[in-house]
N, C-alpha and C. Protein backbone atom coordinates (compact mmCIF):
# COMPACT_ATOMS: atom_id res chain seq x y z
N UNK A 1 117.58 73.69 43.28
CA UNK A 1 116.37 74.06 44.03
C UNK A 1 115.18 73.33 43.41
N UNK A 2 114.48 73.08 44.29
CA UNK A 2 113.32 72.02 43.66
C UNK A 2 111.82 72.96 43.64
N UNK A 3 111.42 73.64 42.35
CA UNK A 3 110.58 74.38 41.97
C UNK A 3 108.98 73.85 41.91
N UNK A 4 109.29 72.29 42.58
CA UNK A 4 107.75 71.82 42.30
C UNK A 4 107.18 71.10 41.53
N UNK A 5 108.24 71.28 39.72
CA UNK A 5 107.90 71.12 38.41
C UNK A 5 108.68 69.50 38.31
N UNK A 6 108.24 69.02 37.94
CA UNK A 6 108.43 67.78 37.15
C UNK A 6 108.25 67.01 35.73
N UNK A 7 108.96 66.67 35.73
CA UNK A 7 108.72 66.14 33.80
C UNK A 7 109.08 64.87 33.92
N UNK A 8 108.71 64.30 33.16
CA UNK A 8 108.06 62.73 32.71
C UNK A 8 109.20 62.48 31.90
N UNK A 9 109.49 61.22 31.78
CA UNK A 9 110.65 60.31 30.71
C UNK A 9 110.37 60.84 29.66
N UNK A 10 111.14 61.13 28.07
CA UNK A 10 110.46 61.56 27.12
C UNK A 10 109.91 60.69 26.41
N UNK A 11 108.94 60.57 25.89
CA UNK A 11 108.41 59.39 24.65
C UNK A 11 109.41 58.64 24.25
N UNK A 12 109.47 57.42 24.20
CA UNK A 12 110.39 56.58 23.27
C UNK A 12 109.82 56.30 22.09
N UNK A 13 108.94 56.86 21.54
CA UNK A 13 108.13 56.47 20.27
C UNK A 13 107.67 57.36 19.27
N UNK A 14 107.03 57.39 18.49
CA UNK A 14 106.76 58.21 17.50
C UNK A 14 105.17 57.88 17.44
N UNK A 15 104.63 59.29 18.28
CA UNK A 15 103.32 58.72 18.82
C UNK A 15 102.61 58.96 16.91
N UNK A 16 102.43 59.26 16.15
CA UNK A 16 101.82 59.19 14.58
C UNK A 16 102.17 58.30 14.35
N UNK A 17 103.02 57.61 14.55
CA UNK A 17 103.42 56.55 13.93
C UNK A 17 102.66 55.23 14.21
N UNK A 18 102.70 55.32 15.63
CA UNK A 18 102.04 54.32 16.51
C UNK A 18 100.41 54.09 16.12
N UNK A 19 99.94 55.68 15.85
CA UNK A 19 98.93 55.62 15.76
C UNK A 19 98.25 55.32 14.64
N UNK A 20 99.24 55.74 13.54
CA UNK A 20 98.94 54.88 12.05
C UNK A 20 99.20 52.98 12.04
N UNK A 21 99.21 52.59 13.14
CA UNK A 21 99.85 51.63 12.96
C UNK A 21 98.08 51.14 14.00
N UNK A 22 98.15 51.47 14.54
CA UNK A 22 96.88 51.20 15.23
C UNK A 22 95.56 50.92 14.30
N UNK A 23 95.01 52.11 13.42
CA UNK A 23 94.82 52.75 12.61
C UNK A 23 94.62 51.12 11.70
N UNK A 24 96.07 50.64 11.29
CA UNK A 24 95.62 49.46 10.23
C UNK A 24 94.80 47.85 11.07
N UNK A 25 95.16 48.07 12.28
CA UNK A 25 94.95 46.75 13.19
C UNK A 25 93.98 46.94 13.37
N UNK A 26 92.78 48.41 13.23
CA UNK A 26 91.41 48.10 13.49
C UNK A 26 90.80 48.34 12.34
N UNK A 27 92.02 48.70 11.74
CA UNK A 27 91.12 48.65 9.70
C UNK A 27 90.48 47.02 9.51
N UNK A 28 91.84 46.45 9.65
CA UNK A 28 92.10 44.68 9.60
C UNK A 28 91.11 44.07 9.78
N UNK A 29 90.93 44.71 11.09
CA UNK A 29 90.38 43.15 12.20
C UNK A 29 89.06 43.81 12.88
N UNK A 30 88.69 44.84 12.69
CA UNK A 30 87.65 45.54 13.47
C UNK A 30 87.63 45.96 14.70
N UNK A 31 86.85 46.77 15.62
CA UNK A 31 87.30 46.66 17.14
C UNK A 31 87.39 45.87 17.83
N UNK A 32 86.45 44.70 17.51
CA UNK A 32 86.30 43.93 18.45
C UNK A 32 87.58 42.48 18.09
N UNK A 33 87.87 42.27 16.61
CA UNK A 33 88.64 41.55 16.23
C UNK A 33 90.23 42.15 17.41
N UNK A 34 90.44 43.31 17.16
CA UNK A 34 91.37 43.62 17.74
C UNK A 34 91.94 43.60 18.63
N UNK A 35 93.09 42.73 18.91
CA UNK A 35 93.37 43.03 20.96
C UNK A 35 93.90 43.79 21.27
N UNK A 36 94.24 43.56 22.37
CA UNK A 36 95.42 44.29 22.90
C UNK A 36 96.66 44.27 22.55
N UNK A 37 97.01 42.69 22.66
CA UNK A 37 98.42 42.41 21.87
C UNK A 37 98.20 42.73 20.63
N UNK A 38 97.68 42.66 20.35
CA UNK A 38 97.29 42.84 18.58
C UNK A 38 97.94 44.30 18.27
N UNK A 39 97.19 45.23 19.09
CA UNK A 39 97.64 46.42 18.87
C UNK A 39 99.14 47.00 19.49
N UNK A 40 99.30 46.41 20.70
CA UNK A 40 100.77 47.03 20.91
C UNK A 40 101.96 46.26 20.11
N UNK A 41 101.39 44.86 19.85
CA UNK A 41 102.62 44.54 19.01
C UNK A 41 102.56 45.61 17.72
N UNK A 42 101.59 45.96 17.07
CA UNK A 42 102.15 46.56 15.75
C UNK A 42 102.48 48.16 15.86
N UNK A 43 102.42 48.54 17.09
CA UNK A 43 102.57 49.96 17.88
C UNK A 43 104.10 49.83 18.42
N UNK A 44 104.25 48.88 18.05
CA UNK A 44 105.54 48.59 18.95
C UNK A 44 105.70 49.12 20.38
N UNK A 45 104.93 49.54 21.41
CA UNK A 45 104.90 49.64 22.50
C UNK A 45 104.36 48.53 23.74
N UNK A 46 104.13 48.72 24.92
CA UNK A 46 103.76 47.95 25.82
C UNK A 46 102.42 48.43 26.03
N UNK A 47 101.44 47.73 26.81
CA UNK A 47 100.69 48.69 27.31
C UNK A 47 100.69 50.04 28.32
N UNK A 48 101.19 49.74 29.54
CA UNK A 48 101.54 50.82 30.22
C UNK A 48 101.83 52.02 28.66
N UNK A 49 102.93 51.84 28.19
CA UNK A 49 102.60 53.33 27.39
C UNK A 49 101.87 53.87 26.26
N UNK A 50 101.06 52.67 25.88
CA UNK A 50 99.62 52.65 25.02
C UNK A 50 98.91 53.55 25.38
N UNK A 51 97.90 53.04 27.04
CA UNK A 51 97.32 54.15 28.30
C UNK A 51 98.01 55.37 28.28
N UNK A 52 99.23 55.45 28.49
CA UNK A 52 99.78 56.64 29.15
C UNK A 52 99.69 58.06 27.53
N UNK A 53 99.45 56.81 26.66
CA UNK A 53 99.93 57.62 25.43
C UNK A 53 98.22 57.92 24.54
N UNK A 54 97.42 57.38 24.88
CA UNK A 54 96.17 57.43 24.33
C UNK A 54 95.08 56.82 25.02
N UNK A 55 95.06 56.58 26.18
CA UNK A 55 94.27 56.05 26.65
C UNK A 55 94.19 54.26 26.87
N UNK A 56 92.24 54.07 26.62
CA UNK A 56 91.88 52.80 27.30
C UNK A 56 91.55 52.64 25.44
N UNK A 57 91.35 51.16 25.17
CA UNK A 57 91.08 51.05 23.71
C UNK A 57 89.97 51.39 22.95
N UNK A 58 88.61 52.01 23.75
CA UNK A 58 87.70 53.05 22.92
C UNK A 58 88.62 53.99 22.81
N UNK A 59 89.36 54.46 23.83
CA UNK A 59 90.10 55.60 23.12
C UNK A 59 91.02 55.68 22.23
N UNK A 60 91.67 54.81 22.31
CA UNK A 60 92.74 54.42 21.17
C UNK A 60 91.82 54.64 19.61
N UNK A 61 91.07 53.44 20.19
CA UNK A 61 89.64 53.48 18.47
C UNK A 61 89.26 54.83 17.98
N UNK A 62 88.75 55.62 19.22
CA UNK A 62 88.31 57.29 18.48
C UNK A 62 89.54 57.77 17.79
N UNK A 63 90.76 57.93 18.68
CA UNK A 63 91.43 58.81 18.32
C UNK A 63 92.45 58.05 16.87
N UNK A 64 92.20 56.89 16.51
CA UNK A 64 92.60 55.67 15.13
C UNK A 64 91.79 56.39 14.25
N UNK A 65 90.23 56.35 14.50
CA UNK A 65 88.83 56.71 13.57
C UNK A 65 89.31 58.46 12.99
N UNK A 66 89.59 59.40 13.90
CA UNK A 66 89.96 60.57 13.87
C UNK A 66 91.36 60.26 12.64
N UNK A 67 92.44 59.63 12.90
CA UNK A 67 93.29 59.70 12.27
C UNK A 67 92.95 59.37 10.32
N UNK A 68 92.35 58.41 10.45
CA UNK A 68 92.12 57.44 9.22
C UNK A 68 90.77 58.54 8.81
N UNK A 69 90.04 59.63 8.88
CA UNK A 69 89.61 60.28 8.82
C UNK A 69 89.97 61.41 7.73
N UNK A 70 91.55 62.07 8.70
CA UNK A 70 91.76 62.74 7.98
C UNK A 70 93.62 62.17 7.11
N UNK A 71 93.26 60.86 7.04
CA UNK A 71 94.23 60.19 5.81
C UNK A 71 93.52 59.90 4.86
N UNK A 72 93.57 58.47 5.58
CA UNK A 72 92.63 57.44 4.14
C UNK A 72 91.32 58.18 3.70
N UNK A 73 90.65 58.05 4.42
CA UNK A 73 89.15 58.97 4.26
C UNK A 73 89.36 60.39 3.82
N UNK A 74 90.39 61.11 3.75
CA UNK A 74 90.18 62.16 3.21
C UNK A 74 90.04 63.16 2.19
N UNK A 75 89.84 62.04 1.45
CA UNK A 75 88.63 62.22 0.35
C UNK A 75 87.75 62.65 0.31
N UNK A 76 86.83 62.04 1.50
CA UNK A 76 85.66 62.69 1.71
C UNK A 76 85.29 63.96 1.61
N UNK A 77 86.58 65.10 2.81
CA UNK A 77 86.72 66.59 2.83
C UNK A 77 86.85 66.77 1.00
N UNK A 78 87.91 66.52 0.56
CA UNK A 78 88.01 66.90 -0.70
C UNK A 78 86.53 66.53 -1.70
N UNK A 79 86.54 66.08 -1.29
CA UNK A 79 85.57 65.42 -2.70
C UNK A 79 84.00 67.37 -2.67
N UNK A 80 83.86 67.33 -1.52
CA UNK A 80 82.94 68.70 -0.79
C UNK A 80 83.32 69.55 -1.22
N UNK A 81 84.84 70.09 -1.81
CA UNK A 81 85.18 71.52 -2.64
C UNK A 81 84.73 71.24 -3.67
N UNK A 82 84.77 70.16 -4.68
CA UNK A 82 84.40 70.07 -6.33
C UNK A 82 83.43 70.93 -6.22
N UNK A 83 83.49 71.83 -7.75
CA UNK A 83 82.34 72.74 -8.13
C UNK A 83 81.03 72.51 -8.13
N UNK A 84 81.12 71.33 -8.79
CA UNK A 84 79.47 71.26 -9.10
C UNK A 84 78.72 69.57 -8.34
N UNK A 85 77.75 69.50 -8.06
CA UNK A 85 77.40 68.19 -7.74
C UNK A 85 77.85 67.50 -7.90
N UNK A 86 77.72 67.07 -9.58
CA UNK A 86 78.25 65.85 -9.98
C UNK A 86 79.99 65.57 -9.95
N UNK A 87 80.59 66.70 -10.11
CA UNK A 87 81.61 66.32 -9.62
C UNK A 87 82.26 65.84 -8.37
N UNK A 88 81.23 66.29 -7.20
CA UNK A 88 81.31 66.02 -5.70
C UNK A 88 80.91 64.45 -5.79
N UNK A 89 79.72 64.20 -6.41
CA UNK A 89 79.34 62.75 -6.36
C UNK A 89 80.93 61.87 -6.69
N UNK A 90 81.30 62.53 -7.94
CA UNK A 90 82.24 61.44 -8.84
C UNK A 90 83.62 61.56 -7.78
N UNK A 91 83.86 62.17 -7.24
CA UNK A 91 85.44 62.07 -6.42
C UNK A 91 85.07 61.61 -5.16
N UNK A 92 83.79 61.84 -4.81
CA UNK A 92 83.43 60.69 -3.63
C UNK A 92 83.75 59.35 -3.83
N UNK A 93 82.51 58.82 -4.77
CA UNK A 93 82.90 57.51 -5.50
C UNK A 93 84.04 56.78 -5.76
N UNK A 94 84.92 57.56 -6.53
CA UNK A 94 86.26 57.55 -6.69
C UNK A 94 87.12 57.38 -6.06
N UNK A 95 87.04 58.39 -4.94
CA UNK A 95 88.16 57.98 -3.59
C UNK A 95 87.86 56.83 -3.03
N UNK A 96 86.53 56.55 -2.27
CA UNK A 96 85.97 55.68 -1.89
C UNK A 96 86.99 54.30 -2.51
N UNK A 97 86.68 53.97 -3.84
CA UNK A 97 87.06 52.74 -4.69
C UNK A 97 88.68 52.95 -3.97
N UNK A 98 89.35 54.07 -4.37
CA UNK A 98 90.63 54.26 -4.21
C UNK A 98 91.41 53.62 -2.64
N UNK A 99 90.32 54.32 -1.78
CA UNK A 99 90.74 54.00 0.07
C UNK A 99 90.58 52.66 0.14
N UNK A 100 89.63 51.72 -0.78
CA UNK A 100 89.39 50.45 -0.20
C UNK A 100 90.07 49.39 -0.79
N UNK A 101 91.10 49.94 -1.96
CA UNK A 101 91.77 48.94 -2.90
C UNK A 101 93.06 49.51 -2.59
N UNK A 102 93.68 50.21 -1.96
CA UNK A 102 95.09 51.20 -1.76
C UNK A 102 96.19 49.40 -1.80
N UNK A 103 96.70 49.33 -2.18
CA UNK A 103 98.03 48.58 -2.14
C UNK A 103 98.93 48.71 -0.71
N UNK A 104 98.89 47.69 -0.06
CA UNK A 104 99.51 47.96 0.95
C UNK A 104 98.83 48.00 2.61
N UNK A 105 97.73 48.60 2.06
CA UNK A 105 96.85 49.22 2.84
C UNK A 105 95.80 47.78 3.23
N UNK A 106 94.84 47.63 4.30
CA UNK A 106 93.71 46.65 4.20
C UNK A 106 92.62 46.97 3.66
N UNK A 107 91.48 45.95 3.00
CA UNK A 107 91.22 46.74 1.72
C UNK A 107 89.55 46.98 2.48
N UNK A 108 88.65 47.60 2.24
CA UNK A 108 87.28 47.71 2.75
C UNK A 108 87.86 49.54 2.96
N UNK A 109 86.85 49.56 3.95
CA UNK A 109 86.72 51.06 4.85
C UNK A 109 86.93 50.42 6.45
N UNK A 110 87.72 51.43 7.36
CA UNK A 110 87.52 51.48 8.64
C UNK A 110 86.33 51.93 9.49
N UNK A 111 85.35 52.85 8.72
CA UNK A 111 84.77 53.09 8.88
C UNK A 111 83.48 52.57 8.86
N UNK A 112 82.91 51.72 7.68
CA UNK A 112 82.16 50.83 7.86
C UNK A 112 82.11 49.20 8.46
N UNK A 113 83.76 48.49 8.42
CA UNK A 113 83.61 47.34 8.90
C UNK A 113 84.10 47.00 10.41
N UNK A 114 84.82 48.09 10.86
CA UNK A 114 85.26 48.25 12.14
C UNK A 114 84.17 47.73 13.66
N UNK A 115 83.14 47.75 13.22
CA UNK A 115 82.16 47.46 13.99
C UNK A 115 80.82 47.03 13.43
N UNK A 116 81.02 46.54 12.38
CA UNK A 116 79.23 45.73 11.96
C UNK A 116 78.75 44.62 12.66
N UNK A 117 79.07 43.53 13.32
CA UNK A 117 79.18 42.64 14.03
C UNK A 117 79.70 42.31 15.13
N UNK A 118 79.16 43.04 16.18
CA UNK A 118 80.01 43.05 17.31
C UNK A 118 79.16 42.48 18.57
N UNK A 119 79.37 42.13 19.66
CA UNK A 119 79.03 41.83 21.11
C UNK A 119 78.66 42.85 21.54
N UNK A 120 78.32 43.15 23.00
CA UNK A 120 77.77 43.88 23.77
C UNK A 120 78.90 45.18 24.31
N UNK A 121 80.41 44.46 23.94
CA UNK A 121 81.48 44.91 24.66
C UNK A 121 82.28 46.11 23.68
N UNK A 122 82.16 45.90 22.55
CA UNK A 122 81.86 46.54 21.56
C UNK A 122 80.57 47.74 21.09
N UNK A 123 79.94 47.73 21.72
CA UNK A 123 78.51 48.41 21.34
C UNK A 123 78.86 49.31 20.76
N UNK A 124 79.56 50.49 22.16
CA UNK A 124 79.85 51.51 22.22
C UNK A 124 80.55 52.15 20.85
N UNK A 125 81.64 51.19 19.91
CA UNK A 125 82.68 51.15 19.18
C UNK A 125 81.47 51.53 17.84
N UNK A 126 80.57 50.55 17.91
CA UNK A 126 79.19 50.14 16.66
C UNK A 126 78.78 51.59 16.75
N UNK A 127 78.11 52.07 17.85
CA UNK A 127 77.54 53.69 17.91
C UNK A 127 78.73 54.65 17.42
N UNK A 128 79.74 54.59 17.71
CA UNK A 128 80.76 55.49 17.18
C UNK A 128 80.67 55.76 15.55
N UNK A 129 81.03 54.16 15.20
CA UNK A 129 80.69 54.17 13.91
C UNK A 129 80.03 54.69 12.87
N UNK A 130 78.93 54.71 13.96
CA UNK A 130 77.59 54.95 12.77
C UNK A 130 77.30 56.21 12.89
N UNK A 131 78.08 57.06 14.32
CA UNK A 131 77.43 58.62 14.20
C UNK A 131 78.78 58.90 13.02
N UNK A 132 79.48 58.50 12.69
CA UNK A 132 80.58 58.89 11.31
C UNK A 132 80.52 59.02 10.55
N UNK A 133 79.51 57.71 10.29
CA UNK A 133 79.06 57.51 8.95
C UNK A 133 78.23 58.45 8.43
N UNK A 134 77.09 58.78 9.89
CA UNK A 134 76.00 60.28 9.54
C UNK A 134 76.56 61.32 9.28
N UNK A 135 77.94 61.35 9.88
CA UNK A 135 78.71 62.60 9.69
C UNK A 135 78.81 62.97 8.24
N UNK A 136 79.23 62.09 7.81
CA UNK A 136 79.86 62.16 6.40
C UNK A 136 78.70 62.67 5.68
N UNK A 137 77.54 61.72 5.66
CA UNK A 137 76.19 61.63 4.93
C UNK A 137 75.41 62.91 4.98
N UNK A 138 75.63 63.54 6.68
CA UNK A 138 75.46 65.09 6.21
C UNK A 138 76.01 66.18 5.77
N UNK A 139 77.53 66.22 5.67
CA UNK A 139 78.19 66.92 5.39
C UNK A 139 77.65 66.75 3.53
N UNK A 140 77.34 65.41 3.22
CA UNK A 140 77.24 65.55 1.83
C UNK A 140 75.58 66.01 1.60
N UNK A 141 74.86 65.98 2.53
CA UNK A 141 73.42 66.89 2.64
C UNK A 141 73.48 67.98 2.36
N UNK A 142 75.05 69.13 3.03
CA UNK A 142 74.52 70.09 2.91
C UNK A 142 75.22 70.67 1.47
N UNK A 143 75.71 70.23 1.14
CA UNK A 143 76.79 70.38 0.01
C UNK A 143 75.86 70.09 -1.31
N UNK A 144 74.55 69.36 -0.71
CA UNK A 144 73.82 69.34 -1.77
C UNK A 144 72.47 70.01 -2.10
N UNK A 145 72.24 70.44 -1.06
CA UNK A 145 71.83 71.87 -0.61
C UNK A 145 71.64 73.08 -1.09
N UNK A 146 73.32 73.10 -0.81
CA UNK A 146 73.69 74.54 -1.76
C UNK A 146 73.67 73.85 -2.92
N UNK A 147 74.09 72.85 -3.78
CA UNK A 147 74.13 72.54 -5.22
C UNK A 147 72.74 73.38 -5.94
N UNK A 148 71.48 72.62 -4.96
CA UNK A 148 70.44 72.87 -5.68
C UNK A 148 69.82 74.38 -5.40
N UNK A 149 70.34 74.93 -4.38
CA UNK A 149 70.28 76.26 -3.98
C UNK A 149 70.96 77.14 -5.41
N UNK A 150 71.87 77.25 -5.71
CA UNK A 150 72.36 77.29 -6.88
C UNK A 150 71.97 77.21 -8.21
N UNK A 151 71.14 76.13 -7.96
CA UNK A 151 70.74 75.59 -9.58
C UNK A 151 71.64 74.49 -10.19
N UNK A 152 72.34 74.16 -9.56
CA UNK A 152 73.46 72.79 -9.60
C UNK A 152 72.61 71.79 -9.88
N UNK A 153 71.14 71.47 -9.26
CA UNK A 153 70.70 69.86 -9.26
C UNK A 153 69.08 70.58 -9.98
N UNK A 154 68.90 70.10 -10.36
CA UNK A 154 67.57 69.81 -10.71
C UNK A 154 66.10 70.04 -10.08
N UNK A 155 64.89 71.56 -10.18
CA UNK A 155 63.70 71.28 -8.80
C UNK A 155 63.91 70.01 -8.76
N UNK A 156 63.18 69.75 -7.17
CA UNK A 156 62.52 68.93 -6.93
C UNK A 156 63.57 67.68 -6.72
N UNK A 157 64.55 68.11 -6.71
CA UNK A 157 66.25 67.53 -6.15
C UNK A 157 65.83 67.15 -4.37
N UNK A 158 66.39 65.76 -3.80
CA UNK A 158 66.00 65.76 -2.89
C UNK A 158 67.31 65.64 -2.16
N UNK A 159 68.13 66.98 -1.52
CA UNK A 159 69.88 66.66 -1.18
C UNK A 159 70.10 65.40 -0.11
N UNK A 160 69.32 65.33 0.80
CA UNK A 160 68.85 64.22 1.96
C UNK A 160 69.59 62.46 1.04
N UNK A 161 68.23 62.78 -0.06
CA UNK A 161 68.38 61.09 -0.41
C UNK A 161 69.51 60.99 -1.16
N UNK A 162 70.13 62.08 -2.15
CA UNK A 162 71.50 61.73 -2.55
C UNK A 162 73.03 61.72 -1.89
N UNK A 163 72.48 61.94 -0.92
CA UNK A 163 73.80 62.25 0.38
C UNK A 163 73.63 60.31 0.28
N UNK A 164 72.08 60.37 1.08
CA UNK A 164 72.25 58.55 1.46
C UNK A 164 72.62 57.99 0.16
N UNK A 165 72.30 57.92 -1.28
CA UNK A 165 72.56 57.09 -2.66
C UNK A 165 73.96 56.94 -2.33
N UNK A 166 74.87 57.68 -2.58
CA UNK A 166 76.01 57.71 -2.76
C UNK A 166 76.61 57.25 -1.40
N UNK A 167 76.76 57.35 0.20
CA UNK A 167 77.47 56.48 1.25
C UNK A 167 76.98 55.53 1.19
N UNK A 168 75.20 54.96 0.16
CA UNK A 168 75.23 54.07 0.42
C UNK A 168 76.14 52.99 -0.61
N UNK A 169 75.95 53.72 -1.81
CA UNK A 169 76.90 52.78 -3.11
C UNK A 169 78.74 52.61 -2.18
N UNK A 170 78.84 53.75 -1.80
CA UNK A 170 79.89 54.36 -0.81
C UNK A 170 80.67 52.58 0.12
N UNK A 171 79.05 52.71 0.92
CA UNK A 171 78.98 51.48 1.72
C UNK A 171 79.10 50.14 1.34
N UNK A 172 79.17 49.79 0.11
CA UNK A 172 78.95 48.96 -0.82
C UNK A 172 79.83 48.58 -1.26
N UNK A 173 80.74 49.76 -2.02
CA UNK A 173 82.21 49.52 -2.49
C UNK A 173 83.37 48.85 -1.09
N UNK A 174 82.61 49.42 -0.31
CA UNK A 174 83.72 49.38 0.74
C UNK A 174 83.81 47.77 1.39
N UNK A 175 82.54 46.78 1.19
CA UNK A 175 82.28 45.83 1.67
C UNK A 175 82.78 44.84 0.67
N UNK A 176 82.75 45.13 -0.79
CA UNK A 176 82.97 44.35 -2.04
C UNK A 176 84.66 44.15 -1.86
N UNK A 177 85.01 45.43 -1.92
CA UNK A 177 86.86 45.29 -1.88
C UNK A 177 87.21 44.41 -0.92
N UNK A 178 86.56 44.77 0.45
CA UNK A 178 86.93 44.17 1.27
C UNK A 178 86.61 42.01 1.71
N UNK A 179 85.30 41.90 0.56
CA UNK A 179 85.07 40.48 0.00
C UNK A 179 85.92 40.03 -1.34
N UNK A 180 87.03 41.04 -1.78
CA UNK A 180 88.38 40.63 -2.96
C UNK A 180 88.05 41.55 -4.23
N UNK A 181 86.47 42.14 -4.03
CA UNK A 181 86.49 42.38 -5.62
C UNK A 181 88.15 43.99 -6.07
N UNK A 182 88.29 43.74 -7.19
CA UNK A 182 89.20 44.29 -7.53
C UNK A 182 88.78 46.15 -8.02
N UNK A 183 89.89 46.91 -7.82
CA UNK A 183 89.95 48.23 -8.34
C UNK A 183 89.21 48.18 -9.91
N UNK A 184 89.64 47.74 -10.39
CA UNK A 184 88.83 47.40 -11.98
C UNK A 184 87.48 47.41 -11.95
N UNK A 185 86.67 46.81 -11.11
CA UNK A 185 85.72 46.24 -11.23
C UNK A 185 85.00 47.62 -10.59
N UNK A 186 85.08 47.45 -9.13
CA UNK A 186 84.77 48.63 -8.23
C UNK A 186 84.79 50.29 -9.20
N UNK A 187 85.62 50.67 -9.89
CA UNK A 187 85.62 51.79 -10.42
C UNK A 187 84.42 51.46 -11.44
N UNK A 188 83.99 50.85 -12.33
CA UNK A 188 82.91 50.38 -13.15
C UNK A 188 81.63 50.44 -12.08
N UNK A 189 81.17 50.01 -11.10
CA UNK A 189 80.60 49.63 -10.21
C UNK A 189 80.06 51.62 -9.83
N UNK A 190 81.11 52.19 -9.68
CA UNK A 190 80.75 53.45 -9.41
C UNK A 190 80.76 54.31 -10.53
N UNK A 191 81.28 53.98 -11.39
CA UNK A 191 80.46 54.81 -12.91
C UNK A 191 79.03 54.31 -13.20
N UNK A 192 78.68 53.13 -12.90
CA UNK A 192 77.38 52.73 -13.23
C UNK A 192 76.42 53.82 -12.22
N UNK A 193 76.88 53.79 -10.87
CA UNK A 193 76.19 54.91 -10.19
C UNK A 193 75.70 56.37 -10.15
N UNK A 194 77.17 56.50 -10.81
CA UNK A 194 77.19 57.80 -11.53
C UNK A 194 75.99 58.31 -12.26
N UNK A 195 76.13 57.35 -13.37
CA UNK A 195 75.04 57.66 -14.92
C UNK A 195 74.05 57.74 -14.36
N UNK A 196 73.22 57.61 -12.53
CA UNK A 196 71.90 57.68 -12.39
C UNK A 196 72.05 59.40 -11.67
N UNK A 197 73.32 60.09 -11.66
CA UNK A 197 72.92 61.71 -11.22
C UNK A 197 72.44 62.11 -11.89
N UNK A 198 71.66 63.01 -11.24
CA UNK A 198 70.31 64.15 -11.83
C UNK A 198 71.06 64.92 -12.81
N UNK A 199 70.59 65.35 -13.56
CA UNK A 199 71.51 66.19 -14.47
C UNK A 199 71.21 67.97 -14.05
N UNK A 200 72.12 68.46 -14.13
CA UNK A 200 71.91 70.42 -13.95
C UNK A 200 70.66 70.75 -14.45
């Protein structure tokens, strides 16, 4: 008896998989570097089930940005439990160096080089970017907030500008790795940053 209901072929793929794989092709190459072939070859799919499976390639990009978010980048979340400021500063830093030198991995941030230089066709990809980046930058606003709410930072602590100090050293590491400099170097690079937190 025919109830109406219909079901679809099942996935031939391992949609996480695909999507970690996506994930490195716009780490790589940026959005706009990225094609199409680019991406279904390392997805191992076609297009038809790219679309069917995530969309048009802003969407693919959000839902890549979302993933590498809560992988590579997720540091970030962690770094926001440490007790005290300075420890939030130092496992930021830290991961940061860590996500952009990973072995294996492409080296920079997805988050900052994915779209610095792009065309008109791209825009959209550049704005994505950068509301992420604010994301992050306030999440570490308010975290610094309460620090000094607390007594964690120092009167006259400004949580605003040390949110920006740090994504921006943040921003920095992520561009250096990704111009060759090495884990060695980069971890030095963010201890030097360090020694300028406010003290308790």
């Amino acid at each position: 008896m025919d109830t109406g209901r219909r079901t679809g072929r099942p996935r031939g793929f391992d949609a996480d998989e695909a999507l970690d794989r996506a994930v490195r092709v716009f780490w790589a190459k940026g959005y706009e570097g990225a094609s199409l072939t680019d991406l279904t070859t390392a997805m191992g799919i076609n297009r038809t089930s790219m679309y069917a499976a995530f969309g048009n390639k802003d969407e693919l990009f959000r839902k890549a940005l979302d993933r590498y978010t809560g992988t590579q980048a997720g540091y970030v979340r962690r770094a926001l439990e440490e007790s005290t400021s300075e420890a939030v500063a130092r496992a930021f830093l830290e991961g940061s160096v860590r996500a952009s030198t990973t072995p294996g991995e492409p080296t920079g941030c997805l988050g900052v080089q994915g779209a610095l230089a792009v065309g008109d066709d791209a825009r959209q990809a550049c704005e994505v970017l950068a509301a992420w980046r604010d994301e992050g930058c306030e999440w570490l606003r308010r975290r610094f907030e309460r620090a000094a709410a607390e007594g964690d930072l120092p009167a006259g602590s400004d949580p605003a500008l040390l949110a920006r100090y740090l994504m921006t050293v943040a921003n920095g590491i992520a561009v250096q790795a990704s111009g060759g400099a090495d884990r060695e170097t980069l971890e030095l690079v963010a201890g030097a940053a360090l020694r300028n937190w406010p003290p308790a």
